[in-house]
Every structure is written in C-alpha cells, then in structure tokens.
Protein backbone atom coordinates (compact mmCIF):
# COMPACT_ATOMS: atom_id res chain seq x y z
CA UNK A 1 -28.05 20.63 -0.10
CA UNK A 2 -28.47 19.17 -3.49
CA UNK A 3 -25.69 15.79 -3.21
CA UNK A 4 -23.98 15.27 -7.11
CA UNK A 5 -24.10 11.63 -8.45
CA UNK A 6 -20.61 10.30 -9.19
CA UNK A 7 -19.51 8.75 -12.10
CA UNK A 8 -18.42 4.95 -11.88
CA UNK A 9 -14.59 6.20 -12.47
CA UNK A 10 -15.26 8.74 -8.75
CA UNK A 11 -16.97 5.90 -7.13
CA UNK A 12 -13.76 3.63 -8.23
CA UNK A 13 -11.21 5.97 -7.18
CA UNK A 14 -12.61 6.65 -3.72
CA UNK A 15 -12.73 2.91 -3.15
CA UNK A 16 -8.89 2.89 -4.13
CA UNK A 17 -8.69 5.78 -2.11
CA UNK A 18 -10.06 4.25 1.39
CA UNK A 19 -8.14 0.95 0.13
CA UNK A 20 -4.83 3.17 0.56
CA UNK A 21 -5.67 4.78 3.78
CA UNK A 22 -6.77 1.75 5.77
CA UNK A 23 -3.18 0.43 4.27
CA UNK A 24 -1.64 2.86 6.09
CA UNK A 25 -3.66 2.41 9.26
CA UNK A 26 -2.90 -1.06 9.49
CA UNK A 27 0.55 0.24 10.09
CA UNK A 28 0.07 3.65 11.60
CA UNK A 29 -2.11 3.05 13.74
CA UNK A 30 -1.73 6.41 15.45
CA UNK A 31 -2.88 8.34 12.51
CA UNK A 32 -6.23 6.96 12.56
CA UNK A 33 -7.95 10.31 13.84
CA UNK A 34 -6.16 12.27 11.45
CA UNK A 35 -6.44 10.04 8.42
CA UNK A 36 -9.86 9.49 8.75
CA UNK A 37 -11.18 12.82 9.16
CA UNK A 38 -11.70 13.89 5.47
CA UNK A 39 -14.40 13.51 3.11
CA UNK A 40 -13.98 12.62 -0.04
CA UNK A 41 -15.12 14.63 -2.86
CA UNK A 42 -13.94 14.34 -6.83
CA UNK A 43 -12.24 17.78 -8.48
CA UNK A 44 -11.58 17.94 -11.91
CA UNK A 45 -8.70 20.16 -11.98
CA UNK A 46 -6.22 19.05 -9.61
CA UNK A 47 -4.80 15.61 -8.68
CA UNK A 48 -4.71 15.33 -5.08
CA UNK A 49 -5.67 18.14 -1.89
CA UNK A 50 -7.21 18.90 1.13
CA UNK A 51 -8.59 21.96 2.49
CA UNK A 52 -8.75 20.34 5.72
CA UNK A 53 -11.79 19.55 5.83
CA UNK A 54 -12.01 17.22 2.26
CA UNK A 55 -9.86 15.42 0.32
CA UNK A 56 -10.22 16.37 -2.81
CA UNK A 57 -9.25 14.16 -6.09
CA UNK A 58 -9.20 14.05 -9.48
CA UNK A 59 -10.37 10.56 -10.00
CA UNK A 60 -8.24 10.06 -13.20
CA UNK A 61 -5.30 10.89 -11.59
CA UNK A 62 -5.89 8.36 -8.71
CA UNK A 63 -7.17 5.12 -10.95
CA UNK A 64 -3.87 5.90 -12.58
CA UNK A 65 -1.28 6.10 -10.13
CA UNK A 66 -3.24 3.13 -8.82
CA UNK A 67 -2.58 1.50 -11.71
CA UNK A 68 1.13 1.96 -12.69
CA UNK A 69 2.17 2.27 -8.36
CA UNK A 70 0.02 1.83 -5.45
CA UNK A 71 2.24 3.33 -2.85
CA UNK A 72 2.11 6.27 -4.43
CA UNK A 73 -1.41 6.84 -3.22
CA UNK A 74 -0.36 5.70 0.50
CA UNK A 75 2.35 8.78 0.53
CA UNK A 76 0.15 11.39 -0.76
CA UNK A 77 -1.86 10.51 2.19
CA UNK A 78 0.82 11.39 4.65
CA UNK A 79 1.90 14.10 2.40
C-alpha cells in the first residue's frame, strides 16, 4: 500500500495531537489502551473523528484550536 507524504501543517498537527493525548494520560492513566489505539491520519473535510480504528483530522482545524485553546484538543479526545 502506497503511504501519502504529509504536508508540514499534518506532520504539525499530529505532533499537537500526541502532545494532547499523552496530557491526558499523565492524568488518566487508565485510558491508556483506549487512547492509544488509533492511528492518525489527516482528512480534509471534517475537523475531528474516528472510525474506530483512526483518528481522523483536519490538520487546520487542530493547529487552530491549538492555537486559540489547548484543552480543547484534550476533550475531543475523550469525546
């Protein structure tokens, strides 16, 4: 299977992205197994979802919610 390059801005927000989850798991510890199940792979069209199997982000909506509130990103985890 052919793997996609991502763009700086993907690469970013899946660094902010792990940054937020292993926030939480300092925390909730409990959630570990659950939390870190997921692969991440950038959408386009959406902002934040899973299928179960990946999270899926658009990476434009995560660099900004980053950016104006942090804890945002932590709650659409548990969310």
């Amino acid at each position: 299977m052919k793997e996609k390059k991502l763009t700086q801005a993907e690469k970013l927000a899946e660094e902010v992205l792990i940054l937020s989850r292993n926030t939480l798991l300092v925390n909730l510890r409990f959630l570990d197994a659950a939390l870190s199940q997921f692969e991440m792979k950038p959408v386009g069209e959406s902002s934040m979802l899973t299928d179960g199997h990946f999270l899926l982000y658009n990476a434009k909506h995560v660099l900004s919610n980053f950016n104006h509130q942090a804890e945002l990103l932590s709650i659409s985890f548990i969310y």
